[in-house]
Protein backbone atom coordinates (compact mmCIF):
# COMPACT_ATOMS: atom_id res chain seq x y z
CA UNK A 1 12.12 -36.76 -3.91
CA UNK A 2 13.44 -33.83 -5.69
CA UNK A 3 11.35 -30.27 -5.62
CA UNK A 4 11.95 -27.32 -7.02
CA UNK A 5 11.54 -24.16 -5.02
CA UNK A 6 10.37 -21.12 -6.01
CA UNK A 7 14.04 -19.48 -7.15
CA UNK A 8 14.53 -22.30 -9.58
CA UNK A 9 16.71 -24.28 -7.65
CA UNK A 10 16.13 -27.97 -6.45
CA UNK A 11 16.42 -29.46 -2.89
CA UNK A 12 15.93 -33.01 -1.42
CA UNK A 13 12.59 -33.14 0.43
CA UNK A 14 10.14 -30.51 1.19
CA UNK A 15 11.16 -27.00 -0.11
CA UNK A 16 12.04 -25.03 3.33
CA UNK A 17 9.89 -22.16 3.64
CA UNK A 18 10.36 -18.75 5.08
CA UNK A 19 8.65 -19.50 8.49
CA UNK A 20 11.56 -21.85 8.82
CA UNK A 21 14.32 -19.40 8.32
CA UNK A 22 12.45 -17.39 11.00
CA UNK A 23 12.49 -20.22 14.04
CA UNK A 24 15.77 -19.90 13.40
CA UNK A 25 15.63 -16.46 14.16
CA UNK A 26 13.63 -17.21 16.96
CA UNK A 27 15.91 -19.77 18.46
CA UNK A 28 19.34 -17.58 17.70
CA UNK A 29 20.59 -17.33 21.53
CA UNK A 30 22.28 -13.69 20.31
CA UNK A 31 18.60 -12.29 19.43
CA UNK A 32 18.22 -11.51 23.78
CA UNK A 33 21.45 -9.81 23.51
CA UNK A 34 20.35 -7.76 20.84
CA UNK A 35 17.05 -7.06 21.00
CA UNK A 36 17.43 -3.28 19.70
CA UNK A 37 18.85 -4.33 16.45
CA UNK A 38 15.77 -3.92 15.06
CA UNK A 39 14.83 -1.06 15.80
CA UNK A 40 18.49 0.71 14.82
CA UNK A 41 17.65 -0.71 11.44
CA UNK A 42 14.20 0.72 10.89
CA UNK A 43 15.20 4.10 12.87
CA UNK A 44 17.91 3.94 10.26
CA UNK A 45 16.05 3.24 6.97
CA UNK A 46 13.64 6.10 7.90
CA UNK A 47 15.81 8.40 8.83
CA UNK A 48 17.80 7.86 5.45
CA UNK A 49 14.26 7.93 3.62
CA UNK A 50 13.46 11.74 5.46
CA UNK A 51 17.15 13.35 4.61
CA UNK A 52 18.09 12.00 1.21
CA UNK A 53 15.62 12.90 -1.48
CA UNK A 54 14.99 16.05 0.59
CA UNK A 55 18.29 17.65 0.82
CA UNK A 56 18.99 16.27 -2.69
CA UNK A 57 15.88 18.12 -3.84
CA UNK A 58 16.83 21.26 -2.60
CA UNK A 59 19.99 21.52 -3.97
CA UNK A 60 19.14 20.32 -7.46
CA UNK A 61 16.19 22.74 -7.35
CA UNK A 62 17.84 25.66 -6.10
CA UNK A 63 21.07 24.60 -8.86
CA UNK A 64 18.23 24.70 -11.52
CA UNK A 65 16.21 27.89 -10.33
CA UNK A 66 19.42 29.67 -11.09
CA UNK A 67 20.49 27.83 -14.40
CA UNK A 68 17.64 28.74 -15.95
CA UNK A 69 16.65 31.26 -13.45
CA UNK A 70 12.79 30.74 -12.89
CA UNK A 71 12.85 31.08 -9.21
CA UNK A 72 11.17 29.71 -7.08
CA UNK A 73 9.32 27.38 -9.08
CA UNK A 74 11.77 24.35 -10.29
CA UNK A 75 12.99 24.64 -6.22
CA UNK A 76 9.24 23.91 -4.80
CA UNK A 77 8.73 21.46 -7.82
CA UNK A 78 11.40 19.35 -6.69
CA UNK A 79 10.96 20.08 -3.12
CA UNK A 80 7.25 18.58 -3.44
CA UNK A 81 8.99 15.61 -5.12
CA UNK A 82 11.43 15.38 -2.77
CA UNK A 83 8.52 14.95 0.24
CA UNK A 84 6.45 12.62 -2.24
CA UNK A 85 9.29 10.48 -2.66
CA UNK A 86 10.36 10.10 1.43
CA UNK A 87 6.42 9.56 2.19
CA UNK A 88 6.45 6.20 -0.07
CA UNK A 89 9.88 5.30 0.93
CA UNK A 90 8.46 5.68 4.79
CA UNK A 91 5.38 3.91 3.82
CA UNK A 92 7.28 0.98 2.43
CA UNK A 93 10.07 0.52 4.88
CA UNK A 94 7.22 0.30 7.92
CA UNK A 95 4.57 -1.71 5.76
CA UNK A 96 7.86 -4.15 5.45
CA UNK A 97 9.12 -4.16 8.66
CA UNK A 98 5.34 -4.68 10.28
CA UNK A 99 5.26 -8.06 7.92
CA UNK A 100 8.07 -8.81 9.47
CA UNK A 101 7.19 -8.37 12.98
CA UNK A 102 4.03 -9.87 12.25
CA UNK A 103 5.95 -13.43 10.50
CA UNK A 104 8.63 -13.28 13.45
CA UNK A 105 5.76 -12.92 16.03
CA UNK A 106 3.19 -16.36 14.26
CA UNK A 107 7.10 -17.69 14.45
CA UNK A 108 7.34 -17.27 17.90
CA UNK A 109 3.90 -18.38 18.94
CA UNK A 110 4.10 -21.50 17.04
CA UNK A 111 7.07 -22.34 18.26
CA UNK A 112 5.88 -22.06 21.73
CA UNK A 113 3.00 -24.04 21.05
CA UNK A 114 5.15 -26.63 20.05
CA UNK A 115 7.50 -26.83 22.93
CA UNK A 116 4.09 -26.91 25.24
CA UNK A 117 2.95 -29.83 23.02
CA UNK A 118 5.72 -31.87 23.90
């Protein structure tokens, strides 16, 4: 039987689901070797999410304070930006990477229970 998954595209038998991909995960023999991966990546994406808009803000603020020269407001304007911007960058890159945890984690535990069950 033919089914189509959710990106259009059509598989023989059951369309695999993401818990799937994730026993894999699970059962990947380099995943004890690199168990800090994870963490390297999120330390990462934060880190990128704190300095970026930031430091971009302040120079594109200060560049436009003295353009147009209306100091310090433009400068605090975008600086305010800058911090909005990095908060919901932060807030999305740990809202995804808890999901993640949590899938990995139900991925673990079921496949425990399954290897007890047998």
């Amino acid at each position: 039987m033919v089914e189509r998954c959710p990106d259009k595209t059509e598989v023989d038998g059951p369309i695999p689901s993401t818990l799937t991909n994730l026993t894999t995960i699970v059962m990947d023999k380099n995943y004890k070797k690199n168990w800090w991966h994870p963490a390297v990546t999120v330390f990462s994406e934060i880190s990128t999410w704190i300095a970026f808009p930031v430091i971009l803000a302040l120079f594109a603020g200060k560049a436009l304070d003295n353009r147009y020269d209306t100091k310090p407001w433009i400068f605090l304007a975008f600086v305010f930006l800058g911090f909005l911007i990095s908060s919901v960058g932060i807030v999305k890159t740990v809202k995804r990477f808890t999901d993640k945890t949590k899938n990995l984690s139900a991925a673990r535990e079921n496949l425990s229970k399954d290897e007890t069950s047998k």
